[in-house]
Protein backbone atom coordinates (compact mmCIF):
# COMPACT_ATOMS: atom_id res chain seq x y z
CA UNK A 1 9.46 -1.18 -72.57
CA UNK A 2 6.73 -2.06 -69.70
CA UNK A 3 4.68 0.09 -68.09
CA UNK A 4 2.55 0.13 -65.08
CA UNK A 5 -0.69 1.81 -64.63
CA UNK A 6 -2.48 2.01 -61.27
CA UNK A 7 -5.72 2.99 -60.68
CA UNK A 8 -8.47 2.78 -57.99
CA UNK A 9 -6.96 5.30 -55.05
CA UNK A 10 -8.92 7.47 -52.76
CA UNK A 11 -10.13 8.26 -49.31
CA UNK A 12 -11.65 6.21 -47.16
CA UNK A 13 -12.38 5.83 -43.27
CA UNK A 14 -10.81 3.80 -41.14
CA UNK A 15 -12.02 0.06 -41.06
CA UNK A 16 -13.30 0.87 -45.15
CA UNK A 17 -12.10 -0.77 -48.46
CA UNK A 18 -10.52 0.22 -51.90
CA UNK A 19 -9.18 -1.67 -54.45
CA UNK A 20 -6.16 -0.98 -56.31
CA UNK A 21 -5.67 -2.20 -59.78
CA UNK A 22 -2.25 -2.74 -62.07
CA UNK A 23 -2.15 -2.62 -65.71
CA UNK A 24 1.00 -3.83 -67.69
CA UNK A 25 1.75 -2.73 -70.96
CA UNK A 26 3.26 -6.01 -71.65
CA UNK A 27 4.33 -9.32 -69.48
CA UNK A 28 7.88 -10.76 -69.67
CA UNK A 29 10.45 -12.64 -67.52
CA UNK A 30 11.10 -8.64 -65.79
CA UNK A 31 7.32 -8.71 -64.85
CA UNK A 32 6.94 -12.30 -63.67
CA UNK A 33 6.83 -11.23 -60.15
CA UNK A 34 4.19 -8.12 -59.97
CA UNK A 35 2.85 -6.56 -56.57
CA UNK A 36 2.69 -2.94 -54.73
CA UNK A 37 5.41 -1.03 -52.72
CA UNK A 38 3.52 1.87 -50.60
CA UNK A 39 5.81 5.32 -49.45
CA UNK A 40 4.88 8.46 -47.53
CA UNK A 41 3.92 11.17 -49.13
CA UNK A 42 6.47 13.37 -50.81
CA UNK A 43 8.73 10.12 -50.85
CA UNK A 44 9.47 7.93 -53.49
CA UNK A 45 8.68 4.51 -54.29
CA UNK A 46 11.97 3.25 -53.52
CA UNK A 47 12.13 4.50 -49.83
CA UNK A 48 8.93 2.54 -48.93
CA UNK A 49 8.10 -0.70 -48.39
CA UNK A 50 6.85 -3.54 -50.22
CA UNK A 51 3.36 -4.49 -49.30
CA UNK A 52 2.08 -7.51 -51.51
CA UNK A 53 3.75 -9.51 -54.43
CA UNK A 54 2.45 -12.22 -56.92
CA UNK A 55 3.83 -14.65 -58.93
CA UNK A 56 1.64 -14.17 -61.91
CA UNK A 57 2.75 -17.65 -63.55
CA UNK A 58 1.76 -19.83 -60.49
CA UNK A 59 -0.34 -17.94 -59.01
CA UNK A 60 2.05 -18.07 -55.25
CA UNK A 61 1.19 -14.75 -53.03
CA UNK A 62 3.85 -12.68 -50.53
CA UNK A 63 2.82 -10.36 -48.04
CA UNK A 64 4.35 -7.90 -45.82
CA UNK A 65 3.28 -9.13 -41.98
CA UNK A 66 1.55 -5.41 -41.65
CA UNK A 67 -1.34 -6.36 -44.45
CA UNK A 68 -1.87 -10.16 -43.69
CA UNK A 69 -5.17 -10.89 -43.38
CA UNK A 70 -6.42 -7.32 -44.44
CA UNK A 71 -4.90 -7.35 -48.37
CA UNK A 72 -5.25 -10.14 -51.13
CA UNK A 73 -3.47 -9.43 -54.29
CA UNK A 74 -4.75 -11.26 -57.25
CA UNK A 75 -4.24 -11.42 -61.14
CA UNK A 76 -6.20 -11.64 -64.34
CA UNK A 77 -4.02 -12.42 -66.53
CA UNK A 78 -6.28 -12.06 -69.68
CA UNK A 79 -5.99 -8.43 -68.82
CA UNK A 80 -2.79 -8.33 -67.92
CA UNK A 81 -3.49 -7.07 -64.45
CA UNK A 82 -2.76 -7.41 -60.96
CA UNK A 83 -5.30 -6.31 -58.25
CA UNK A 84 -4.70 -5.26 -54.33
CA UNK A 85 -7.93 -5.63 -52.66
CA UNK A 86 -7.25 -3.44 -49.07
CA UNK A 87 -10.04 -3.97 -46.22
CA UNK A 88 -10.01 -2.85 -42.59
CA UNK A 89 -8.02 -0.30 -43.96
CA UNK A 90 -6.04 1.60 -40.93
CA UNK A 91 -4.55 5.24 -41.05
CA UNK A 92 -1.59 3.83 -40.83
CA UNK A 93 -2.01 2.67 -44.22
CA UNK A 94 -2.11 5.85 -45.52
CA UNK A 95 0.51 6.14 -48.29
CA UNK A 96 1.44 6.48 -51.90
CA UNK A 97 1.00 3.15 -53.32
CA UNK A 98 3.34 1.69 -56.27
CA UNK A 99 3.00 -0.71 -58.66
CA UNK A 100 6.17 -2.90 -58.96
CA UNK A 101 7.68 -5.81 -61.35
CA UNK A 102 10.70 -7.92 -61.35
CA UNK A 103 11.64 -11.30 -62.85
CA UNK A 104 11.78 -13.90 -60.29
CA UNK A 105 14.93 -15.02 -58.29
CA UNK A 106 15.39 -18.33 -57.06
CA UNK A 107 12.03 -19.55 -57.95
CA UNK A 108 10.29 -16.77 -55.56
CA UNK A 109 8.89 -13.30 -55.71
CA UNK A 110 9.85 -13.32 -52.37
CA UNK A 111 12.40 -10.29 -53.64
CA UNK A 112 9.77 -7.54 -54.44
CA UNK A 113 8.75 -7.41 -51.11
CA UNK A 114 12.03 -6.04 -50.80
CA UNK A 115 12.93 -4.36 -54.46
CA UNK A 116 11.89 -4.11 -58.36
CA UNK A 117 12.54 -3.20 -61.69
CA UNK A 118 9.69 -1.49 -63.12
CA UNK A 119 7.30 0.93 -61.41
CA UNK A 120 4.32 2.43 -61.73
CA UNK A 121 3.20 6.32 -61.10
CA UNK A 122 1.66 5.87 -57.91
CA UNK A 123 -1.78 6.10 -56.63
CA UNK A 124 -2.72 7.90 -53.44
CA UNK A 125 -4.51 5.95 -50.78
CA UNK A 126 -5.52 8.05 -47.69
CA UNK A 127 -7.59 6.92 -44.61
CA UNK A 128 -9.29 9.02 -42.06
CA UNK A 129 -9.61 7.97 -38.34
C-alpha cells in the first residue's frame, strides 16, 4: 500500500519561502506521476486544485499557471521523495497542501494537475500580508 508523508509547512510573510517535502513509502506504476494538490481550509484534498506534478521517471515538470515561475517541484529519487520549493509566496497561497500520486496516462502527468490516486495527510501552509 503507498503512503505519502509531507512535511515542511508553516507561516510565512508574504513575498517569503518554504519548502514542502513528499515521502513515499514505496514507488510503483500508481506513483509514477507525484506532485501537490492545495485546498482551503476545512476542505479536502479533492475539492482543491492541483498545483505542481512530476514525472519522477523522466524527470518532465507540470504546473498550474497560478505557481509558474514562483514553485519548482523536484525529486530525489534515492529517497524516494518529491520536493515543492514555494518562493514569493502570496496570501493567496494560503492553503492545505496535499501530496498526490497517480500512474501516468498517455505518456503525461499532465492528469494530476487535475486528479490522483494516493494522497497524503496534508500540510498547512499559511502566509501573512
Amino acid at each position: 500500500q503507498v503512503r505519502l508523508g509531507e512535511s515542511g509547512g508553516g507561516s510565512v510573510q508574504a513575498g517569503g519561502s518554504l519548502r514542502l517535502s513528499c515521502e513515499a513509502s514505496l514507488y510503483t506504476t500508481t506513483t509514477n506521476c507525484m506532485g501537490w494538490f492545495r485546498s482551503a481550509l476545512g476542505k479536502q484534498a479533492h475539492e482543491g486544485e492541483g498545483v505542481a506534478a512530476i514525472d519522477v521517471g523522466a524527470g518532465t515538470t507540470y504546473y498550474a499557471d497560478s505557481v509558474k515561475g514562483r514553485f519548482t517541484i523536484a525529486q530525489d529519487n534515492a529517497e524516494n521523495t518529491v520536493y515543492l520549493q514555494m518562493d514569493s509566496l502570496k496570501p493567496e497561497d494560503t492553503a492545505m497542501y496535499f501530496c498526490v500520486a497517480d500512474r501516468a496516462y498517455g505518456g503525461s502527468c499532465q492528469n494530476l494537475l487535475v486528479g490522483y490516486k494516493h494522497w497524503g495527510q496534508g500540510t498547512q501552509v499559511t502566509v501573512s500580508s
